[in-house]
N, C-alpha and C. Protein backbone atom coordinates (compact mmCIF):
# COMPACT_ATOMS: atom_id res chain seq x y z
N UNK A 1 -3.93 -25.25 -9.78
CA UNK A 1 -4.61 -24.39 -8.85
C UNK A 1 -4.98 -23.09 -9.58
N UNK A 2 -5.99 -22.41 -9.32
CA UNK A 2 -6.73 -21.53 -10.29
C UNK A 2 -7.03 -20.35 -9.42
N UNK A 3 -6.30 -19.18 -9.36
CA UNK A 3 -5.99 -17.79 -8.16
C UNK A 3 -7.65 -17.34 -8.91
N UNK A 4 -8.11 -16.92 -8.00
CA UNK A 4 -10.04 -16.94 -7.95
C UNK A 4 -9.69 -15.26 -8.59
N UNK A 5 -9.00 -14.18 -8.13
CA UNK A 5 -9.31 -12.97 -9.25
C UNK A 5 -8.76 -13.05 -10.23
N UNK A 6 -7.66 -13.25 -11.20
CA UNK A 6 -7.27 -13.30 -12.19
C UNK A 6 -8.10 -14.27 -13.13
N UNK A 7 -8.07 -15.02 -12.70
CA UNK A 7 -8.93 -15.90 -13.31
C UNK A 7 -10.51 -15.28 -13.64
N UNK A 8 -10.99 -14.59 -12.93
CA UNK A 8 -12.51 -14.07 -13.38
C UNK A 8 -13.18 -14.84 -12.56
N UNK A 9 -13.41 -16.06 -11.66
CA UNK A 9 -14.19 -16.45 -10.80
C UNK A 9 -14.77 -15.63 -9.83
N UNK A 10 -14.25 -14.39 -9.42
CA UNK A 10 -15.13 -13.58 -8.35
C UNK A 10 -15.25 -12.02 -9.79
N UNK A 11 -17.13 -12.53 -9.01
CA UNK A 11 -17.73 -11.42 -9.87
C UNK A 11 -17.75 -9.99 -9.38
N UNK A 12 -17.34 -10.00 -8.03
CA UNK A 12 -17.82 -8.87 -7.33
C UNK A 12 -17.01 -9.07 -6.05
N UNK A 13 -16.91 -8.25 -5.55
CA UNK A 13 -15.63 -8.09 -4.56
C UNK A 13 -15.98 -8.74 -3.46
N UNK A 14 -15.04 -9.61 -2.84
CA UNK A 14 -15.64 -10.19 -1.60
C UNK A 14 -15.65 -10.08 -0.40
N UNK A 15 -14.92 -8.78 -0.09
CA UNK A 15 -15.21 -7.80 0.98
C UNK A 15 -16.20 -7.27 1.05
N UNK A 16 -17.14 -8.20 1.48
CA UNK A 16 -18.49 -6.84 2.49
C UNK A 16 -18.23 -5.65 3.51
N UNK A 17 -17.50 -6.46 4.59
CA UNK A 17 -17.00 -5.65 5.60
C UNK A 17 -15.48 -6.01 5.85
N UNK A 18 -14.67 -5.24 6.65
CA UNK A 18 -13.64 -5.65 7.52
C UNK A 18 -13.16 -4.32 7.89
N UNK A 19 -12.17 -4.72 9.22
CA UNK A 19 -11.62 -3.40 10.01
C UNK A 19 -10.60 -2.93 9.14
N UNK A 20 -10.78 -1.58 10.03
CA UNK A 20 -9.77 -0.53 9.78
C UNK A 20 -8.44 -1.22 10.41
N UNK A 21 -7.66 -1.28 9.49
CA UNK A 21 -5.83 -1.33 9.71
C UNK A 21 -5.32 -0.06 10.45
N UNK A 22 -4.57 -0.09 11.18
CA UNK A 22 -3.73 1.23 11.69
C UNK A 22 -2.26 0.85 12.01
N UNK A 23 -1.44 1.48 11.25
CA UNK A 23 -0.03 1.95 11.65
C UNK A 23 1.01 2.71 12.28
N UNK A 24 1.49 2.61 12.28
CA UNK A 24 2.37 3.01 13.47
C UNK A 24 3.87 3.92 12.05
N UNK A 25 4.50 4.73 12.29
CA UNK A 25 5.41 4.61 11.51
C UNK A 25 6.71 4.96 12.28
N UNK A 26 7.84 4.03 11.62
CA UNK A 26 8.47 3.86 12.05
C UNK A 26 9.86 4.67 11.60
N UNK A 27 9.84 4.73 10.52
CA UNK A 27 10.92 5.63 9.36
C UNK A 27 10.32 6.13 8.27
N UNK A 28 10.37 7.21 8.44
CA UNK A 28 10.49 8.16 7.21
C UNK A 28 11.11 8.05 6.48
N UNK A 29 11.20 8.08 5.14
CA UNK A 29 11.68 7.80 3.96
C UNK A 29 11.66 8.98 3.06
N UNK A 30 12.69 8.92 1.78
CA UNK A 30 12.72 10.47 0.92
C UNK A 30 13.39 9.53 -0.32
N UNK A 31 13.43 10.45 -1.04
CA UNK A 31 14.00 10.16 -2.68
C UNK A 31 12.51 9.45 -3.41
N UNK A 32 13.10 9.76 -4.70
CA UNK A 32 12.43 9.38 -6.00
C UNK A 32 12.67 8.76 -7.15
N UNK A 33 12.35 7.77 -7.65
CA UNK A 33 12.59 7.06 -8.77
C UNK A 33 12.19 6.82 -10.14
N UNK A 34 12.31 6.98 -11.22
CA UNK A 34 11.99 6.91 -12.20
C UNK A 34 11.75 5.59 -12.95
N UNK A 35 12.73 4.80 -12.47
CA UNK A 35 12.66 3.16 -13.17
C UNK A 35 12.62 2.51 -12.04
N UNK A 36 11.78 2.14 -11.47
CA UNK A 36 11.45 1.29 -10.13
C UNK A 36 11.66 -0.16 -10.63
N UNK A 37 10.86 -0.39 -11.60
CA UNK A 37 10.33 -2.01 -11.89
C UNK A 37 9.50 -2.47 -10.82
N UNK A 38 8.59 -2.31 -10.67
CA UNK A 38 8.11 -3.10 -9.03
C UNK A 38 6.83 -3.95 -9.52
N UNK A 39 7.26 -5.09 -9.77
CA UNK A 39 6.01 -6.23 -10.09
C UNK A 39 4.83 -6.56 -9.38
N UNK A 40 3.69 -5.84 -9.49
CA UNK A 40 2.38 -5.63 -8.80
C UNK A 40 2.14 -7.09 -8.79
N UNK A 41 1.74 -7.57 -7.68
CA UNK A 41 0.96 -8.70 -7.79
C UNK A 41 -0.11 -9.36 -8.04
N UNK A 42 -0.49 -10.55 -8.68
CA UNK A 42 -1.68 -10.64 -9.47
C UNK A 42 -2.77 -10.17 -8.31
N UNK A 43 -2.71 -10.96 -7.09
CA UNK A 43 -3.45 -10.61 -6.01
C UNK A 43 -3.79 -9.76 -6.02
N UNK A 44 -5.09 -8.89 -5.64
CA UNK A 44 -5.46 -7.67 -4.99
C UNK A 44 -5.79 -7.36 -3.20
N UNK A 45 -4.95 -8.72 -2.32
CA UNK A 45 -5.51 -8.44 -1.16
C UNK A 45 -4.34 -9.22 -0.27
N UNK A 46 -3.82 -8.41 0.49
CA UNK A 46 -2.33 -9.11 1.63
C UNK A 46 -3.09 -9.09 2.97
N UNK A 47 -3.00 -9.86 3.88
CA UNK A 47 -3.27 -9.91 5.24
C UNK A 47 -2.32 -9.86 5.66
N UNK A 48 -2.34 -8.14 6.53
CA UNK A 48 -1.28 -7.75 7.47
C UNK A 48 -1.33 -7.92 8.80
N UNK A 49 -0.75 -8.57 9.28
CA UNK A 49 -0.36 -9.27 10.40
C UNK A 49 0.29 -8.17 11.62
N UNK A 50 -0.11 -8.22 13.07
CA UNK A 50 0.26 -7.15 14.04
C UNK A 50 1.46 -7.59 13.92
N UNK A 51 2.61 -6.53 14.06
CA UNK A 51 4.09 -6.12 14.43
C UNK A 51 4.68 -6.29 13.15
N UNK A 52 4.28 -6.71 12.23
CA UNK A 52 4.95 -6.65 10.92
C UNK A 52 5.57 -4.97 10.60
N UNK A 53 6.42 -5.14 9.95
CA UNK A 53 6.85 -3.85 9.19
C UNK A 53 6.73 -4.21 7.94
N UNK A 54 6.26 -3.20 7.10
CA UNK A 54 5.97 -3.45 5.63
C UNK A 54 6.29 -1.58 5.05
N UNK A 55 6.72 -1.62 3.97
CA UNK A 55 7.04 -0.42 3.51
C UNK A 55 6.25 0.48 2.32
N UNK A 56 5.39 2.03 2.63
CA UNK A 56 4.81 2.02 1.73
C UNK A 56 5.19 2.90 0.63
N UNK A 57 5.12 2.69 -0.08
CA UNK A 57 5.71 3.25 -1.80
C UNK A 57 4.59 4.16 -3.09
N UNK A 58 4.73 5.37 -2.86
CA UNK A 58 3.46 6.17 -3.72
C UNK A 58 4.06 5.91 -5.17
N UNK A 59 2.71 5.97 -6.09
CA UNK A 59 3.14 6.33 -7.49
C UNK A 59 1.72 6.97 -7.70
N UNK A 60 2.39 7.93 -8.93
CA UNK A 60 1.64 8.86 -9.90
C UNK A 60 1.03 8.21 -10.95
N UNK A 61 1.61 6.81 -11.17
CA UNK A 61 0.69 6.28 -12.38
C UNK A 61 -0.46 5.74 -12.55
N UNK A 62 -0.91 6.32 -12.71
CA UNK A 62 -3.12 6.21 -12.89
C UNK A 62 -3.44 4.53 -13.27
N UNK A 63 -2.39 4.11 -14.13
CA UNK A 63 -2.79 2.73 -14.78
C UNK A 63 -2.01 1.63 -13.42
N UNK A 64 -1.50 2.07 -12.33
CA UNK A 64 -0.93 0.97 -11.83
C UNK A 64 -2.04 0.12 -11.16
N UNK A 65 -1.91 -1.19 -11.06
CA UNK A 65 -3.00 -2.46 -10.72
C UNK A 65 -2.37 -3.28 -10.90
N UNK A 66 -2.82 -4.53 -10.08
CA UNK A 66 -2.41 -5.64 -9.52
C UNK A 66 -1.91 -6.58 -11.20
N UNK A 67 -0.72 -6.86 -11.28
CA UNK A 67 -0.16 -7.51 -12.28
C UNK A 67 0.72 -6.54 -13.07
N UNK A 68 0.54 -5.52 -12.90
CA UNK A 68 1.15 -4.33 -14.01
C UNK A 68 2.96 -4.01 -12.76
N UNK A 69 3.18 -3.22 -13.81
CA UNK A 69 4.86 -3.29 -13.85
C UNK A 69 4.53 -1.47 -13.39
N UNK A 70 5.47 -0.88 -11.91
CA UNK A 70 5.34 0.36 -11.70
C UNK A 70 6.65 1.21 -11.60
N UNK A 71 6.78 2.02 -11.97
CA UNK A 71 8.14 2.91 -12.73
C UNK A 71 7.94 4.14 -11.74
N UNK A 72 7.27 4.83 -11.58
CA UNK A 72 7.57 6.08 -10.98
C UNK A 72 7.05 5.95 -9.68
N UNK A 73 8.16 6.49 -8.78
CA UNK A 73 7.51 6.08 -7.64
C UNK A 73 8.21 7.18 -6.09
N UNK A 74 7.58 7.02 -5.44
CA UNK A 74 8.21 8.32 -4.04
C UNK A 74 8.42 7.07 -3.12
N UNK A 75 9.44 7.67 -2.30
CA UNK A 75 9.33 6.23 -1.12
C UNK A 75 8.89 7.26 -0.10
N UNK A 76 7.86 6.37 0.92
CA UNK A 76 6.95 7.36 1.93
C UNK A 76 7.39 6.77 3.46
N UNK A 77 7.45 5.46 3.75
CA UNK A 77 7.73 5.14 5.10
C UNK A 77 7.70 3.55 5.49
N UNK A 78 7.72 3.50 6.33
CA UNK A 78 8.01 2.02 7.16
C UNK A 78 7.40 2.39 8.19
N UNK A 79 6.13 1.22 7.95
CA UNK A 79 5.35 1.15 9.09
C UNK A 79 5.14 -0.25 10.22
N UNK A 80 4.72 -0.21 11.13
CA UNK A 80 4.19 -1.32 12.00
C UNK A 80 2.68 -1.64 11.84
N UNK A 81 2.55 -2.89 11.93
CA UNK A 81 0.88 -2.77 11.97
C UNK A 81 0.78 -3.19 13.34
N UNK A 82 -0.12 -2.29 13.61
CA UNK A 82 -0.73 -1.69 15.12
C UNK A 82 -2.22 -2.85 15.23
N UNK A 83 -2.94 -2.53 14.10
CA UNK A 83 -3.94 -3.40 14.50
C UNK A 83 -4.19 -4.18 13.10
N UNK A 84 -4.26 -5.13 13.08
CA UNK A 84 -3.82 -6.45 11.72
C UNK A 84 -5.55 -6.06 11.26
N UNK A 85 -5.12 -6.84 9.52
CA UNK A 85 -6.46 -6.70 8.80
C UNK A 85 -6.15 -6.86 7.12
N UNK A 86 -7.16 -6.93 6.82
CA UNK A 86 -6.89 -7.60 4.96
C UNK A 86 -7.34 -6.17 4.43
N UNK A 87 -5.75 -5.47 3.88
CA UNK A 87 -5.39 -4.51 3.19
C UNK A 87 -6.01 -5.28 1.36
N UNK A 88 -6.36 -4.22 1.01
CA UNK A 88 -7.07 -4.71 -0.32
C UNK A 88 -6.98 -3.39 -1.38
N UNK A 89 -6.55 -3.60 -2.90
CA UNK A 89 -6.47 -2.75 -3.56
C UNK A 89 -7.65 -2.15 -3.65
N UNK A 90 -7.67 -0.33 -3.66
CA UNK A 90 -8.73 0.73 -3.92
C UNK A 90 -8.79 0.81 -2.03
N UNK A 91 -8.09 0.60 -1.14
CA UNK A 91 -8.73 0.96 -0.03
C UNK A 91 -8.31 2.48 0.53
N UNK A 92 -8.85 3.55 1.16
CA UNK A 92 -8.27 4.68 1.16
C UNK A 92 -6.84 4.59 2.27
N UNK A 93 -6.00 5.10 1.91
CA UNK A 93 -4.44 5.47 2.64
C UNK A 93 -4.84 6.75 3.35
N UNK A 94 -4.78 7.12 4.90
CA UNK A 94 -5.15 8.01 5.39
C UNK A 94 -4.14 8.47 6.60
N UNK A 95 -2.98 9.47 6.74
CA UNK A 95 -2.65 10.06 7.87
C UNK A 95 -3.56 10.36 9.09
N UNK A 96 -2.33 10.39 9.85
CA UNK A 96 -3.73 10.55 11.40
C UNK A 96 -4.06 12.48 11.18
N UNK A 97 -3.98 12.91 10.27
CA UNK A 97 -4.03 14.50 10.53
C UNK A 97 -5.33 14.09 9.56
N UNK A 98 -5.72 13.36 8.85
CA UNK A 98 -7.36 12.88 7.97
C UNK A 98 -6.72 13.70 6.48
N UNK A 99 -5.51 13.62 6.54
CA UNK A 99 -5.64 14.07 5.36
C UNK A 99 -4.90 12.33 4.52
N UNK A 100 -6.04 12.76 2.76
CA UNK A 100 -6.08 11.21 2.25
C UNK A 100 -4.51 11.56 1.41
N UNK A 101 -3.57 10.12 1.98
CA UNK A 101 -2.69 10.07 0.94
C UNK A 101 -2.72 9.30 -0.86
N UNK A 102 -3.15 8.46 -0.27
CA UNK A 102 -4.19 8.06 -1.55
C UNK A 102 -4.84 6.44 -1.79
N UNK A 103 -4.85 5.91 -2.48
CA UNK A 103 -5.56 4.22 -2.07
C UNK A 103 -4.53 3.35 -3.19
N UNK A 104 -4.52 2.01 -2.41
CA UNK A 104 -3.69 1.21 -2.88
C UNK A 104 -4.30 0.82 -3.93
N UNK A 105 -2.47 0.77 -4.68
CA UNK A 105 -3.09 0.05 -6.07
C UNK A 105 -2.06 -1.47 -6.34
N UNK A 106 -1.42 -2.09 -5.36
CA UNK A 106 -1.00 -3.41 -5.39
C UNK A 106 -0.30 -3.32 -4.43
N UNK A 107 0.40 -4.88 -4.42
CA UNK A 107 1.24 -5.00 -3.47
C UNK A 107 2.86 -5.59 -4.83
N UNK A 108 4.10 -5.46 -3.85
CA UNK A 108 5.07 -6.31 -4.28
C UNK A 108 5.91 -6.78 -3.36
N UNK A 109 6.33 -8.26 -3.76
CA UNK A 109 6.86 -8.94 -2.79
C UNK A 109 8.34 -9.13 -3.11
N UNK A 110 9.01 -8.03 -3.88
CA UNK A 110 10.28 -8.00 -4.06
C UNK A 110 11.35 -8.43 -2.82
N UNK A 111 10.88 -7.58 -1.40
CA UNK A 111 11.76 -7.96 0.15
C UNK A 111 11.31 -8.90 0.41
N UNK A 112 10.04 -9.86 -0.01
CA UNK A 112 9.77 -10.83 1.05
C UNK A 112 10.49 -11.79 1.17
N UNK A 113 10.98 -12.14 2.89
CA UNK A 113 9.85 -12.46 3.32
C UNK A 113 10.18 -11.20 4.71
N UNK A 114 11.30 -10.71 4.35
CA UNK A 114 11.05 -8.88 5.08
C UNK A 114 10.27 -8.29 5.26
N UNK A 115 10.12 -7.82 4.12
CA UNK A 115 8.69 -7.35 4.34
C UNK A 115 8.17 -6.36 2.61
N UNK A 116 6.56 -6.51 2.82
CA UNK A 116 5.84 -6.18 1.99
C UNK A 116 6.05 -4.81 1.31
N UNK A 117 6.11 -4.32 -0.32
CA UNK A 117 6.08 -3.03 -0.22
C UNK A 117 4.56 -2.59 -0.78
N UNK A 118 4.22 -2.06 -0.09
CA UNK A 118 2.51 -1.36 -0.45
C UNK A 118 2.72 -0.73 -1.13
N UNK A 119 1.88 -0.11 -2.49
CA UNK A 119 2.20 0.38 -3.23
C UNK A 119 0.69 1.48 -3.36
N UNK A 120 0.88 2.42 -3.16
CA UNK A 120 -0.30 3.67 -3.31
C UNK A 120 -0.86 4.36 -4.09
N UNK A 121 -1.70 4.37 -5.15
CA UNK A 121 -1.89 5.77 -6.14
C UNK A 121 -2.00 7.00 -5.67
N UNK A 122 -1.59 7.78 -5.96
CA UNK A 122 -1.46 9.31 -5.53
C UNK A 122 -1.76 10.33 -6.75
N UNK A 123 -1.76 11.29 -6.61
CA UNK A 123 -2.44 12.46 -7.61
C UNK A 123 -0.54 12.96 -7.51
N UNK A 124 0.09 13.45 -6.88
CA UNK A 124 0.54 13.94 -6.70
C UNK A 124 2.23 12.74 -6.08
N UNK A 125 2.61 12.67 -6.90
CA UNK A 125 4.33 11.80 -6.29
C UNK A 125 5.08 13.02 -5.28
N UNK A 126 5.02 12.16 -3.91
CA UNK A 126 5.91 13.05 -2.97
C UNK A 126 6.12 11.92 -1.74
N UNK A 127 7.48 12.37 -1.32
CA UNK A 127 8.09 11.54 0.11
C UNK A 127 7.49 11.80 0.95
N UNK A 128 7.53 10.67 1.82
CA UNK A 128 7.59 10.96 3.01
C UNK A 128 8.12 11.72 4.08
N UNK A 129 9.35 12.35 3.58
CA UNK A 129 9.73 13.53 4.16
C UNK A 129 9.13 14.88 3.71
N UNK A 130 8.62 15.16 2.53
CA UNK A 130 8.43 16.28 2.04
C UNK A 130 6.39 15.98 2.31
N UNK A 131 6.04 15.20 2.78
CA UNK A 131 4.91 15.43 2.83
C UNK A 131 4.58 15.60 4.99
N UNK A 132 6.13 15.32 5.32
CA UNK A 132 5.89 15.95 6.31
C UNK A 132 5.57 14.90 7.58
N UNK A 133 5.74 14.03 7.33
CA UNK A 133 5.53 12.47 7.78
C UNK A 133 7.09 12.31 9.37
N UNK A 134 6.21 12.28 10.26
CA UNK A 134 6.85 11.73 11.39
C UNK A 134 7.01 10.57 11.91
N UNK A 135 8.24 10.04 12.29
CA UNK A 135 8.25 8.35 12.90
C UNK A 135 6.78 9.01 14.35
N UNK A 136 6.57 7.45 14.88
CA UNK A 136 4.85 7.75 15.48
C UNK A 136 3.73 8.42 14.63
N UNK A 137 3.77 8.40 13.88
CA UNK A 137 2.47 9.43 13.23
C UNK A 137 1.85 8.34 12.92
N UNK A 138 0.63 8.10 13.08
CA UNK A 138 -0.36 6.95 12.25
C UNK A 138 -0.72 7.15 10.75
N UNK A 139 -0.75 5.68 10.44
CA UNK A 139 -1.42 6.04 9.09
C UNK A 139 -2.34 4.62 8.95
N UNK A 140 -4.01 4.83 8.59
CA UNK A 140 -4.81 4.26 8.69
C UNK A 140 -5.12 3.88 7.05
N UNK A 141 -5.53 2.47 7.15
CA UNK A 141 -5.89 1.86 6.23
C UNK A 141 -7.38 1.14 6.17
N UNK A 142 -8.22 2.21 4.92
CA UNK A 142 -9.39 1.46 5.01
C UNK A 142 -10.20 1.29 4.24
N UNK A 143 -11.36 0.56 3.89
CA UNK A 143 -12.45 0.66 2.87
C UNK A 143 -13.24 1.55 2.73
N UNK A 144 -13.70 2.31 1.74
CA UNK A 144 -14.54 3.34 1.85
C UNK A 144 -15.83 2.70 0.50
């Protein structure tokens, strides 16, 4: 069996359209890590499913992408998905206050079949507590 992006069979992304994801959060999260190990998956695209909890995880490293190995990292929260949809690497990460946390750069399935940890590029490595993040606060997931 031959996974259609790694392989080079899709020339061009095959998202034309799809909805906006929205979350719900459920726990706030804090601390920071230096040696994560978190095995990006070759995949660049998870279908999140309503009531799932999946957990999302920022990093500072510019090179992280789907297959690569991620080391530095903030833990940000545990969310619900409110309204289901195919989360896809480069999509923007957005609080309900519109401010951008930043866009995914893989997924890892280290908890599964618990649940997913999303993994975010950020300019800036910071928690979910220190960025100020409330259980109920939304956080929207989308294509730009």
């Amino acid at each position: 069996m031959v996974e259609p992006y790694s392989s080079g069979l899709l020339k061009e992304d095959p998202y034309a359209k799809k909805v906006v994801i929205m979350a719900r959060v459920v726990a706030v999260l804090r601390g920071k890590l230096e040696n994560r190990k978190l095995s990006l998956i070759p995949m660049p695209s998870r279908a999140l499913k309503r009531y799932e909890i999946h957990e999302l995880i920022v990093t500072d490293e510019q090179e992280a992408a789907p297959g690569k190995e991620v080391n530095k990292i903030a833990y940000l929260a545990f969310v619900e998905i409110l309204n289901p949809g195919v989360a896809v690497v480069g999509d923007k990460v957005i609080l309900q206050d519109g401010k951008t946390v930043g866009r995914i750069a893989g997924f890892d399935e280290t908890h599964m079949p618990n649940h997913e940890n999303i993994v975010i590029k950020v300019e800036k490595r910071m928690s979910g507590e220190e960025m100020g993040i409330n259980v109920d606060d939304l956080i929207i997931f989308l294509k730009e």
